[in-house]
Protein backbone atom coordinates (compact mmCIF):
# COMPACT_ATOMS: atom_id res chain seq x y z
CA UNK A 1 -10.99 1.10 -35.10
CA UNK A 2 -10.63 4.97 -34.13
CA UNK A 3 -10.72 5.65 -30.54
CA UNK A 4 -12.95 8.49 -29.77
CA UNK A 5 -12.32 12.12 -28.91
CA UNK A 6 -12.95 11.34 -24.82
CA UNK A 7 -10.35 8.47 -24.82
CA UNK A 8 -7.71 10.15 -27.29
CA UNK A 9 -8.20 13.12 -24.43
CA UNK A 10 -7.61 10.41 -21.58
CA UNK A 11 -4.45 9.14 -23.11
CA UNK A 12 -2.99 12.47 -23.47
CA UNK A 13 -3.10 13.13 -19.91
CA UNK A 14 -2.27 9.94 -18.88
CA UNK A 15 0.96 10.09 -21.10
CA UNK A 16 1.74 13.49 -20.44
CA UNK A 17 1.55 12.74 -16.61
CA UNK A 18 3.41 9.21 -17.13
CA UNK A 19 5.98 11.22 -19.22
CA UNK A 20 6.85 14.49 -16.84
CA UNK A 21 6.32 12.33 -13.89
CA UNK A 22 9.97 11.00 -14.74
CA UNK A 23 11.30 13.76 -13.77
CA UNK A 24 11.10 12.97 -10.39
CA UNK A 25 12.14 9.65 -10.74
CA UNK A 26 8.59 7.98 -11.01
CA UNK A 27 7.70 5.24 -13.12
CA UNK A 28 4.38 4.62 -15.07
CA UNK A 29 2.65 2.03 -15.86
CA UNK A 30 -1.48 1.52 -16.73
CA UNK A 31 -3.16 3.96 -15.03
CA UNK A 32 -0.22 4.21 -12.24
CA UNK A 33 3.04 5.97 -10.85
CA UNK A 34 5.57 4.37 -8.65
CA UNK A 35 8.48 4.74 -7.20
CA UNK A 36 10.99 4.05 -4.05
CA UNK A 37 12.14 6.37 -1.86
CA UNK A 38 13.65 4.19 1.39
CA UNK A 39 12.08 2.49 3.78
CA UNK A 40 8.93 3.48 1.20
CA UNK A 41 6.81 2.18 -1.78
CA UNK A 42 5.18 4.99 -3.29
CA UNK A 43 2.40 4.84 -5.88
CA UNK A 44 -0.29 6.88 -7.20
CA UNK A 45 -3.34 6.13 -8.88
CA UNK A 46 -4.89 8.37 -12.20
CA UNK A 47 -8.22 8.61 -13.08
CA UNK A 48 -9.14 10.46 -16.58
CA UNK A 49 -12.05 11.99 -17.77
CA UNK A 50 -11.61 12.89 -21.27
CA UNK A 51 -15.81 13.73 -21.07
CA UNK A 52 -14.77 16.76 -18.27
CA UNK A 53 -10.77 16.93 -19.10
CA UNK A 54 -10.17 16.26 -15.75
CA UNK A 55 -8.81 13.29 -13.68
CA UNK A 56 -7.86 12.37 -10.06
CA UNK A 57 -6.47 9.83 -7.47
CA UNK A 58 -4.58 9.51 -4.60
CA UNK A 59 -0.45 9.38 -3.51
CA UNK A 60 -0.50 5.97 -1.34
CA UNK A 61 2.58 4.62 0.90
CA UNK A 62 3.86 1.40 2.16
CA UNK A 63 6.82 0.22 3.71
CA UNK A 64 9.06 -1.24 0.72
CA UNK A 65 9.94 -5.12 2.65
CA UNK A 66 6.13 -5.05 3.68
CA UNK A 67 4.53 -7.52 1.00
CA UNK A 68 8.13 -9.99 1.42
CA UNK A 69 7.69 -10.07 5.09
CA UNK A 70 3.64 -10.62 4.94
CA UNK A 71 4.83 -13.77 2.87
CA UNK A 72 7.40 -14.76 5.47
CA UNK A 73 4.54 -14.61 8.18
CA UNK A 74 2.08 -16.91 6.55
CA UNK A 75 4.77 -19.34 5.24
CA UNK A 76 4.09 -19.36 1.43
CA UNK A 77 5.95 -18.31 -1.30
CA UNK A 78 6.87 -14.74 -2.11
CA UNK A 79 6.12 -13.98 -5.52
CA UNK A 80 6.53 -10.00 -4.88
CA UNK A 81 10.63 -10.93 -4.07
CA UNK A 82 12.35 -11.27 -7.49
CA UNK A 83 9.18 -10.07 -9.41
CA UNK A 84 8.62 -6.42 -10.88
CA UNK A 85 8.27 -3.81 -8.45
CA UNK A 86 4.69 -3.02 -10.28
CA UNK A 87 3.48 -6.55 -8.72
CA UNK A 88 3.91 -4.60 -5.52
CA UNK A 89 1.95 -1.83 -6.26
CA UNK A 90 -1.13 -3.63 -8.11
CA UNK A 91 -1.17 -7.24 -7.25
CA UNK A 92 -4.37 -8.71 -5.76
CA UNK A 93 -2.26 -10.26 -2.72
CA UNK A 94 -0.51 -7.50 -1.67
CA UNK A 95 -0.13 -5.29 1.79
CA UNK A 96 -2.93 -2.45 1.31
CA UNK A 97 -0.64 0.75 1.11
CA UNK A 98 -2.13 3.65 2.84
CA UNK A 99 -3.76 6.65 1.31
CA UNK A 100 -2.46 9.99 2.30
CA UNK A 101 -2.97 12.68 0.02
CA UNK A 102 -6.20 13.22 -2.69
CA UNK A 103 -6.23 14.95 -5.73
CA UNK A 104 -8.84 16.18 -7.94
CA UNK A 105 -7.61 17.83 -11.50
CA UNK A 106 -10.45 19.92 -13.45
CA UNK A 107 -9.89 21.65 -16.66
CA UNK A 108 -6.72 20.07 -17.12
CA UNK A 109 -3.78 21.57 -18.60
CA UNK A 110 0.19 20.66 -18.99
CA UNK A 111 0.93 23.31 -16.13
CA UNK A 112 -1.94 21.87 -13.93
CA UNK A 113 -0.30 18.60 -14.21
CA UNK A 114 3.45 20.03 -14.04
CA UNK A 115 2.35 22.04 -10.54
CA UNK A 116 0.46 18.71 -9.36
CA UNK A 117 3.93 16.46 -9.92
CA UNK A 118 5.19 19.47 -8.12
CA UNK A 119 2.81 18.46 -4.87
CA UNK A 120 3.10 15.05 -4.98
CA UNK A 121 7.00 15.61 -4.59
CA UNK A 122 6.44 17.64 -1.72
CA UNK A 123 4.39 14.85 -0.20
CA UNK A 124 6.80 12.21 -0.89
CA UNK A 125 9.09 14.23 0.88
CA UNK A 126 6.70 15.43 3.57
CA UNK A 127 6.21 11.65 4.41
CA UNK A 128 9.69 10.12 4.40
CA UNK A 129 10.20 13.49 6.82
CA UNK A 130 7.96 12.59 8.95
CA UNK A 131 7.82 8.77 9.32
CA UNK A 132 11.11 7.53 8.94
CA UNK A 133 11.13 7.94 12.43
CA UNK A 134 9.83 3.83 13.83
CA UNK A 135 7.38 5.77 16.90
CA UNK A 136 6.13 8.34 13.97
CA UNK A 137 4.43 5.78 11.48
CA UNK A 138 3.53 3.76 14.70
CA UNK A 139 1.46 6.32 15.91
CA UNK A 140 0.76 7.07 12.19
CA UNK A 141 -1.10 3.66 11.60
CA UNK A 142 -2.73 3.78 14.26
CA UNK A 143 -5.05 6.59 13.41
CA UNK A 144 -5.44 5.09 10.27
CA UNK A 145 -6.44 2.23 12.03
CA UNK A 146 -9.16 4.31 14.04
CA UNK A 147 -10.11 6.31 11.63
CA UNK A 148 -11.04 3.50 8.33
CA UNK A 149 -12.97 0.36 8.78
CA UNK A 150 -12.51 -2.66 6.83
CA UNK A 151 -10.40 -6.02 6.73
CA UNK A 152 -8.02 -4.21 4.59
CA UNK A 153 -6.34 -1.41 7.03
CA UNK A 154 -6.97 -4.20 10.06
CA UNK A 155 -4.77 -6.71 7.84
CA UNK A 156 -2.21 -3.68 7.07
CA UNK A 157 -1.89 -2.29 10.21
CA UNK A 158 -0.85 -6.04 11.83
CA UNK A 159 1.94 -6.78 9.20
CA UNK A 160 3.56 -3.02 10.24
CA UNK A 161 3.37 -3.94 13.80
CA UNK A 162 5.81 -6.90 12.76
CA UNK A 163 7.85 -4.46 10.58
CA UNK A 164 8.02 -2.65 13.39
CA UNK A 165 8.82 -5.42 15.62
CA UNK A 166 6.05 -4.31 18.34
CA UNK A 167 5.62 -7.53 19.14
CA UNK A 168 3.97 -6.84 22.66
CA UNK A 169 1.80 -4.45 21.03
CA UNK A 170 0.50 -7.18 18.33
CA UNK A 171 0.32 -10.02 20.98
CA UNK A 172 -2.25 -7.75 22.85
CA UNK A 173 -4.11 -6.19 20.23
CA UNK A 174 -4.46 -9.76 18.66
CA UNK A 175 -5.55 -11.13 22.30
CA UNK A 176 -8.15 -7.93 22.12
CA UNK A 177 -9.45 -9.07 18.27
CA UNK A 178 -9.99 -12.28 19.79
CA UNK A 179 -11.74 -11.79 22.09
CA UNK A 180 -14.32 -9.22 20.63
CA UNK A 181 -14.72 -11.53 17.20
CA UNK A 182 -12.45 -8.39 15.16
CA UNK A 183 -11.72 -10.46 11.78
CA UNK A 184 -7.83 -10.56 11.11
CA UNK A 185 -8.65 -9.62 7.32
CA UNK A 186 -6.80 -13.22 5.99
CA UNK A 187 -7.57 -16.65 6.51
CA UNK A 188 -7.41 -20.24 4.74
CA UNK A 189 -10.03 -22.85 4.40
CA UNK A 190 -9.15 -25.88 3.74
CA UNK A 191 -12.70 -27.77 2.78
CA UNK A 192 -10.92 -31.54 2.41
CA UNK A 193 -8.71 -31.03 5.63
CA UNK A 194 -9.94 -28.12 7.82
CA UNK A 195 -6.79 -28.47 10.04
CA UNK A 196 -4.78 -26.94 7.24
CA UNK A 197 -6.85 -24.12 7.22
CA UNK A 198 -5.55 -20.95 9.33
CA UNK A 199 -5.57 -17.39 10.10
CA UNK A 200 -3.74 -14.71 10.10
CA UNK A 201 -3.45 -14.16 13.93
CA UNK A 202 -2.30 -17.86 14.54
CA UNK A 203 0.23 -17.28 11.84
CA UNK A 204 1.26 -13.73 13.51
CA UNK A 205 1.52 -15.70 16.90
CA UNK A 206 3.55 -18.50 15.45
CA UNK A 207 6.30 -16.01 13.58
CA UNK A 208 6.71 -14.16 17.16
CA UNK A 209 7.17 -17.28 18.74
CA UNK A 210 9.91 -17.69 16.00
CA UNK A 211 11.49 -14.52 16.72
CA UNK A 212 11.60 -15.00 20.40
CA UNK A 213 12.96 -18.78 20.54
CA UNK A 214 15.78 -17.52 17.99
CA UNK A 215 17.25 -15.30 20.50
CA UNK A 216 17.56 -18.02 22.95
């Protein structure tokens, strides 16, 4: 069946962004780039509009070892480890990356796109500047933390206090969810056996309490 005029316009973009985009080292796949740059996961959403020509999204960034160590926390199996980075970047149990620069494409042509690639490179860089540095992205996610709402960024922000090894930090902060009924953003119920049920601050507690005793 032909596609119509508005999608064959979609895929253009999308494969002409997917296709230049390799020339700084991103990879594609769906309606996403990606790409390391250590201690980060990059990734960028693309929206189309072959209707308007135009598309948009947003660069995100997480720390690479995030969604491993999230998995080491609550004691499952990581099936982000030895899988394809993409699971990392569009997997419904993953770390939410954060969102740091927008984009918003009208009228699009190839040297729109080229100068946008362009950007996003200077972002990449502009971040890995900036936040590669532990007290930088601490101070970092906590804006983020202040400034969005949502069990999402409150889940995010306490697996980087672990990556960050704060662990003072998280053992008040969680003390401080506690005790004003703040949601960790991840929990278990266990209907048949309620004691295997859990959440994501007693599992937080219980890896520091790891950490610590293995120094001893």
């Amino acid at each position: 069946m032909a596609i119509s005029e508005n999608k064959q316009r979609e895929n253009e973009i999308l494969k002409y962004i997917k296709t230049k985009a390799k020339i700084y080292n991103w990879n594609g796949r769906g309606f996403q780039i990606f790409k390391i740059v250590e201690p980060f996961l990059f990734s960028t959403d693309i929206f189309t509009s072959g209707k308007s020509n135009s598309f948009n999204g947003t660069l995100k960034f997480k720390p690479i070892r995030i969604d491993n160590l999230q998995y080491e926390i609550i004691g499952k199996e990581d099936y982000f480890k030895n899988g394809p980075l993409f699971y990392k970047v569009n997997s419904g149990g993953m770390v939410y990356p954060y969102n740091y620069f927008n984009f918003d494409i009208k009228e699009v042509t190839e040297t729109k796109i080229d100068n946008l690639l362009s950007e996003l490179d200077k972002n990449v860089n502009e971040i890995i500047q900036k936040y590669t540095n532990d007290e930088s992205y601490f101070n970092f996610i906590k804006e983020q933390l202040e400034e969005k709402k949502g069990s999402g960024i409150q889940q995010t922000f306490l697996t980087n206090l672990v990556y960050l090894k704060k662990y003072d930090t998280l053992l008040e902060y969680i003390n401080h969810c506690k005790q004003n009924n703040i949601s960790s953003g991840m929990s278990s119920i266990n209907l048949k056996n309620p004691e295997l049920g859990w959440d994501y601050y007693d599992k937080l507690i219980e890896y520091i309490n790891k950490q610590f005793n293995s120094k001893k």
